[in-house]
C-alpha atoms as a PDB file:
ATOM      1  CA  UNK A   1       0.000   0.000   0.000  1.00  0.00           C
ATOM      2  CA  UNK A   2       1.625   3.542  -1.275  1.00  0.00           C
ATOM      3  CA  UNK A   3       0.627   6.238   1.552  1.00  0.00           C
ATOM      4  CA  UNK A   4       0.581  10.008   0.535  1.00  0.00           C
ATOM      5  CA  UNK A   5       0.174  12.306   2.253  1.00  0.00           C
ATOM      6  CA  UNK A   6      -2.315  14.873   0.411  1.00  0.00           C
ATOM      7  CA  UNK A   7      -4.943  17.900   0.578  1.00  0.00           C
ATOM      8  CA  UNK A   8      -8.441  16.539   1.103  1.00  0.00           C
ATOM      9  CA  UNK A   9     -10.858  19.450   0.029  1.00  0.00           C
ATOM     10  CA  UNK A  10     -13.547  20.728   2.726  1.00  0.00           C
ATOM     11  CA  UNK A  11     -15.683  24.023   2.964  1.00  0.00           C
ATOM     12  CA  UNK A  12     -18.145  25.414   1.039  1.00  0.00           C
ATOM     13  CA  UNK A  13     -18.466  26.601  -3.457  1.00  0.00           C
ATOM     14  CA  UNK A  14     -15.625  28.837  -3.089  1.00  0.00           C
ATOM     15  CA  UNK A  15     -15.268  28.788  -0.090  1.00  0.00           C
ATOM     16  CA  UNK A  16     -12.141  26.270   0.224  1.00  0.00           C
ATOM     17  CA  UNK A  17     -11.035  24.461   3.036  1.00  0.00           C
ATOM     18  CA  UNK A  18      -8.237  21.418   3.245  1.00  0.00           C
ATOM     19  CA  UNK A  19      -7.395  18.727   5.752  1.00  0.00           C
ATOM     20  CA  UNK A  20      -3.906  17.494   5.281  1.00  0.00           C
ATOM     21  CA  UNK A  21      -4.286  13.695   5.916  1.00  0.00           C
ATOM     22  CA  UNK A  22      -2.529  10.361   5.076  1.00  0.00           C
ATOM     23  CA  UNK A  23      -4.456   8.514   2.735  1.00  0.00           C
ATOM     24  CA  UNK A  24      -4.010   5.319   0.429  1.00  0.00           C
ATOM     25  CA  UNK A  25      -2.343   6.868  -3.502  1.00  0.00           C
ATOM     26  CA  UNK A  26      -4.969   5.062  -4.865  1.00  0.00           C
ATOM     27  CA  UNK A  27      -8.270   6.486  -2.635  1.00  0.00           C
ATOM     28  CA  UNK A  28     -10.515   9.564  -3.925  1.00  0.00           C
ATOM     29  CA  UNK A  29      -9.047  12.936  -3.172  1.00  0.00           C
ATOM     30  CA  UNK A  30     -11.820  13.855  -0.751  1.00  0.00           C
ATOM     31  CA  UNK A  31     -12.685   9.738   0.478  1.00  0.00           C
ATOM     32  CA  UNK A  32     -11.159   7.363   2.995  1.00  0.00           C
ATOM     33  CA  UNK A  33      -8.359   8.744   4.928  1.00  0.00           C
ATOM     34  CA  UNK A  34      -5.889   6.805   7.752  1.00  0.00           C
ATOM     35  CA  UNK A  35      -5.055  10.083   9.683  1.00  0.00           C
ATOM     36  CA  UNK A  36      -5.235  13.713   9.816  1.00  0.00           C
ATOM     37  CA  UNK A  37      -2.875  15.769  10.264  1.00  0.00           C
ATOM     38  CA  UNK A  38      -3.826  19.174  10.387  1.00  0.00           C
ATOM     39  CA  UNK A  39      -5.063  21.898   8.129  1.00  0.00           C
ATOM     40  CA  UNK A  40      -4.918  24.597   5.540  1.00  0.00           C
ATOM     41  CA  UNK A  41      -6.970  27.992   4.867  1.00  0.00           C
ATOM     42  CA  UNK A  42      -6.432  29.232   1.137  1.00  0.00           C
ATOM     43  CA  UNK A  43      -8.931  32.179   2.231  1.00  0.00           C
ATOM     44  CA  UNK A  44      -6.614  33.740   5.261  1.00  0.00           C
ATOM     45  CA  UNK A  45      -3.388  35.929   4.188  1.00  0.00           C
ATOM     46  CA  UNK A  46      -0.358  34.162   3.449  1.00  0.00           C
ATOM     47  CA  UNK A  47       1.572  35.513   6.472  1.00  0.00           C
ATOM     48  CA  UNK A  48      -1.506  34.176   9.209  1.00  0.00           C
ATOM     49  CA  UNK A  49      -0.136  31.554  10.988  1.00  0.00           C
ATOM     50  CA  UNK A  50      -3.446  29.910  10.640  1.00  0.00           C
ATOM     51  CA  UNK A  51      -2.931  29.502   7.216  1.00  0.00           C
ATOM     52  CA  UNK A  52      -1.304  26.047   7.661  1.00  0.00           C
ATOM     53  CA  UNK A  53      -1.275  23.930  10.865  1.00  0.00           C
ATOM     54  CA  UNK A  54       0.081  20.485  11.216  1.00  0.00           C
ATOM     55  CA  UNK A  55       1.232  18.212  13.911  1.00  0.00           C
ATOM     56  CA  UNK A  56       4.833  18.291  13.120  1.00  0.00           C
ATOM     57  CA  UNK A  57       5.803  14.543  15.493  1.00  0.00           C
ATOM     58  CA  UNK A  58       2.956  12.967  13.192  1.00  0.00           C
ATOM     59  CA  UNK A  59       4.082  14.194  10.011  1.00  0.00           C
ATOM     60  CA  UNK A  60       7.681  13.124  10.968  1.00  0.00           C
ATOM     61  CA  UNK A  61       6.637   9.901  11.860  1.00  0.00           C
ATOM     62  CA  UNK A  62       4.575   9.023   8.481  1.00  0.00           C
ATOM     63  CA  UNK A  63       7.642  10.096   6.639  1.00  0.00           C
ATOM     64  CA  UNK A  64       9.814   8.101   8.240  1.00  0.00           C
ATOM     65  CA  UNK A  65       7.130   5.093   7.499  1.00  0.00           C
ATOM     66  CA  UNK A  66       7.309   6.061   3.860  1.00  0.00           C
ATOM     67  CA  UNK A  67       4.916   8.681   2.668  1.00  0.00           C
ATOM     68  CA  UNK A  68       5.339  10.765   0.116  1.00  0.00           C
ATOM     69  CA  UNK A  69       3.757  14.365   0.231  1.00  0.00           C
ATOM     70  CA  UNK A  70       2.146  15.586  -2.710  1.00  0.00           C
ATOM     71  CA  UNK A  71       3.914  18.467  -4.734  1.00  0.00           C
ATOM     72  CA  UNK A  72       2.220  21.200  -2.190  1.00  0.00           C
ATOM     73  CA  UNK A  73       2.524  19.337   1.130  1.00  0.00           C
ATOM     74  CA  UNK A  74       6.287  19.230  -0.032  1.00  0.00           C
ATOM     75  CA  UNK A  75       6.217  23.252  -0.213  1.00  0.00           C
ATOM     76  CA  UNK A  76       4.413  23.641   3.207  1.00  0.00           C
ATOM     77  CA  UNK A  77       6.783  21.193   4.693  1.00  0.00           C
ATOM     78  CA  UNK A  78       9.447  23.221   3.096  1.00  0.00           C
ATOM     79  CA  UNK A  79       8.559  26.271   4.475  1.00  0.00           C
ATOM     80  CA  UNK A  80       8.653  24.394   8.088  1.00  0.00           C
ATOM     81  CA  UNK A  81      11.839  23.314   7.832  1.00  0.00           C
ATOM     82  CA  UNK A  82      11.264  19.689   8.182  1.00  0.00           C
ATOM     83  CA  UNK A  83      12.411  18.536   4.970  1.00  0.00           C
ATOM     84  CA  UNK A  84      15.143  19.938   2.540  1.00  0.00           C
ATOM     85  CA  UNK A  85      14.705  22.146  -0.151  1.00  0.00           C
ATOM     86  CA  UNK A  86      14.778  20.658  -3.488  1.00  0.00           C
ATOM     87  CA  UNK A  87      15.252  22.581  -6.553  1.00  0.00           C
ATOM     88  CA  UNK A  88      12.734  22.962  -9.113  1.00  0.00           C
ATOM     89  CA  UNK A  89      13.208  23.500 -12.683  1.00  0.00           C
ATOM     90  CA  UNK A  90      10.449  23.280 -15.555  1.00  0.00           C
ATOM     91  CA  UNK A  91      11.958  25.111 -18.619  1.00  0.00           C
ATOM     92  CA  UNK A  92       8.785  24.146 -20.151  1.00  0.00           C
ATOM     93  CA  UNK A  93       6.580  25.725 -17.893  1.00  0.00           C
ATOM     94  CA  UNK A  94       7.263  29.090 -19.916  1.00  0.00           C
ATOM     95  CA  UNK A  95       6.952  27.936 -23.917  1.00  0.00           C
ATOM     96  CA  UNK A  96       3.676  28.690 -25.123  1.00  0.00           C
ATOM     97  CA  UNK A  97       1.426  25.666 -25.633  1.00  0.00           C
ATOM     98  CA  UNK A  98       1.112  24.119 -29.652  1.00  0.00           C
ATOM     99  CA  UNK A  99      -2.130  26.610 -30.232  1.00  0.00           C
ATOM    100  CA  UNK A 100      -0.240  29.463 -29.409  1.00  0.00           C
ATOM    101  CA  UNK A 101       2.773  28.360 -31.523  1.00  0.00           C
ATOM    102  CA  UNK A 102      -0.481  27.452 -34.235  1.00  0.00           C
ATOM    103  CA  UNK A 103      -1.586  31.350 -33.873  1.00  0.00           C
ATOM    104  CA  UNK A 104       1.404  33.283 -33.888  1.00  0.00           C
ATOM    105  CA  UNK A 105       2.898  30.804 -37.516  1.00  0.00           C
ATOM    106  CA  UNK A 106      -0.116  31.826 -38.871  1.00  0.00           C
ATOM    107  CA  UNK A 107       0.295  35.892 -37.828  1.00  0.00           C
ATOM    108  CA  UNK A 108       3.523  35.944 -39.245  1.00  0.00           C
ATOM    109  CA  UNK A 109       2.113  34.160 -42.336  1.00  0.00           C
ATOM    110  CA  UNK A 110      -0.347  36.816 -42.789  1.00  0.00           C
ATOM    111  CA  UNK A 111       2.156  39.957 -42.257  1.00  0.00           C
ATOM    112  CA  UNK A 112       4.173  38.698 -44.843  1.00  0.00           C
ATOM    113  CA  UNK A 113       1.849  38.422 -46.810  1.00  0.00           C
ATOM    114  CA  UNK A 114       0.390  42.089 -46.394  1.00  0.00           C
ATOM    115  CA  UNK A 115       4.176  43.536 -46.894  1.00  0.00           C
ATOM    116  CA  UNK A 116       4.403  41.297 -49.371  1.00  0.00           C
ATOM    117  CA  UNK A 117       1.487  43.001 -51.116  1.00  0.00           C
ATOM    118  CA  UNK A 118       2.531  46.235 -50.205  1.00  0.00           C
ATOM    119  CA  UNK A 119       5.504  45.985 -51.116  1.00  0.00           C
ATOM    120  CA  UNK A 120       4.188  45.181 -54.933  1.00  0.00           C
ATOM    121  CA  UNK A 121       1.574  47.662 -54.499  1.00  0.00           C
ATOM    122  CA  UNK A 122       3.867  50.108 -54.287  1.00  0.00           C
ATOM    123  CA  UNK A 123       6.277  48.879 -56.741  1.00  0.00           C
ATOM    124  CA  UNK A 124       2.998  49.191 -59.304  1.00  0.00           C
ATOM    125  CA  UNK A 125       2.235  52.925 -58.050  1.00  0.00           C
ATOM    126  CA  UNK A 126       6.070  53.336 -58.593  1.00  0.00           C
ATOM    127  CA  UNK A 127       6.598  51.822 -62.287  1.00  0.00           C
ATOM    128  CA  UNK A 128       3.760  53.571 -64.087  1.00  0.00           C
ATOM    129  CA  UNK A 129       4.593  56.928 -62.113  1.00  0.00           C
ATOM    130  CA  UNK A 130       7.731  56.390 -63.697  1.00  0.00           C
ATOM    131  CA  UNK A 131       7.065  56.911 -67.006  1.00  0.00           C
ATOM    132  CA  UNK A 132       4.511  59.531 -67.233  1.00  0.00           C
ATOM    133  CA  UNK A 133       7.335  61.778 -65.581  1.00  0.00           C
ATOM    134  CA  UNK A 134      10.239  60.559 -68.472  1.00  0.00           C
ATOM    135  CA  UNK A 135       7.105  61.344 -71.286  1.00  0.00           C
ATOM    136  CA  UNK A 136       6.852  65.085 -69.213  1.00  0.00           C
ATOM    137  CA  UNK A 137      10.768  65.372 -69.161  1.00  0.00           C
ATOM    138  CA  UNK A 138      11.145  64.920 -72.576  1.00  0.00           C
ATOM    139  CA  UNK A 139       8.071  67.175 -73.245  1.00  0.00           C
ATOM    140  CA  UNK A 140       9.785  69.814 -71.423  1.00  0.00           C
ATOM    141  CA  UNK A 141      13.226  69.275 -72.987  1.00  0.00           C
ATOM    142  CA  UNK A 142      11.232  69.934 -76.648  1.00  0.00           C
ATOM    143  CA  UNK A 143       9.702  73.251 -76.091  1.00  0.00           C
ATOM    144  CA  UNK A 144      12.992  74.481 -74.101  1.00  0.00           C
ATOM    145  CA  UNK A 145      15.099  73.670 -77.493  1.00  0.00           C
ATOM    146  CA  UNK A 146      12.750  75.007 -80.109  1.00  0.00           C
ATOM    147  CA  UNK A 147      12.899  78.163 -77.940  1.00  0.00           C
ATOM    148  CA  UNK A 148      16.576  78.109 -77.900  1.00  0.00           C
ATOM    149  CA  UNK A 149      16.628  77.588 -81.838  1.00  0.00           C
ATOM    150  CA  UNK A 150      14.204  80.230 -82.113  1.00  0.00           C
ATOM    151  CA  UNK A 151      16.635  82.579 -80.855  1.00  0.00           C
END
């Protein structure tokens, strides 16, 4: 039998409450406990020291049985000082999820595609602007030498 020891949710819809008991791994969160061993408030401030109570000899003794506290019961014990600190690293826990990578492909897609047609938008505004000015430049150039000859 694999013995946790685990948050079993109390209180009221949004109201939280937890007991922190030693239960089977494989019981319901909130079912058939062995022991508990004390409590925790989510609703009171983080520096109340009513936040988190537990009897520290029982705790001791169910680790020393072979319990393993869950990933939060780790952090409270932690912050007790009854077990050492391990190190946590996720690198993953900042990537963006594959929907977001989805999304943001298809955003650069689509402004590369509007310069893209900008950029040939402009280059069409640019070409036949272009020539009208060389026709005007030469039609200027004409006058200006018949003038000169007239002279």
């Amino acid at each position: 039998m694999a013995l946790s020891i685990r948050l079993a949710r109390g209180g009221a819809k949004k109201r939280p409450y937890y007991r922190i008991v030693v239960a089977d791994s494989r019981a319901r969160r909130d079912g058939r406990f062995i022991e508990k061993l004390g409590s925790y408030n989510p609703m009171l401030a983080k520096d109340d020291e009513n936040r988190v109570q537990f009897d520290v000899d029982r705790v001791k003794h169910w680790l020393s049985v072979g319990a393993q506290p869950t990933d939060r019961i780790a952090r409270f014990l932690e912050a007790a000082e009854l077990t050492a600190k391990t190190e946590r690293n996720n690198p993953n826990k900042g990537k963006p999820g594959q929907k977001a990578v989805e999304r943001e492909e298809e955003r650069r897609e689509k402004a590369a595609a509007a310069a893209e047609a900008a950029k040939e938008a402009a280059a069409a505004a640019e070409a036949p602007a272009e020539e009208p000015a060389a026709e005007e430049a030469a039609a200027d150039d004409a006058p200006a030498e018949e003038t000169a000859a007239e002279e």
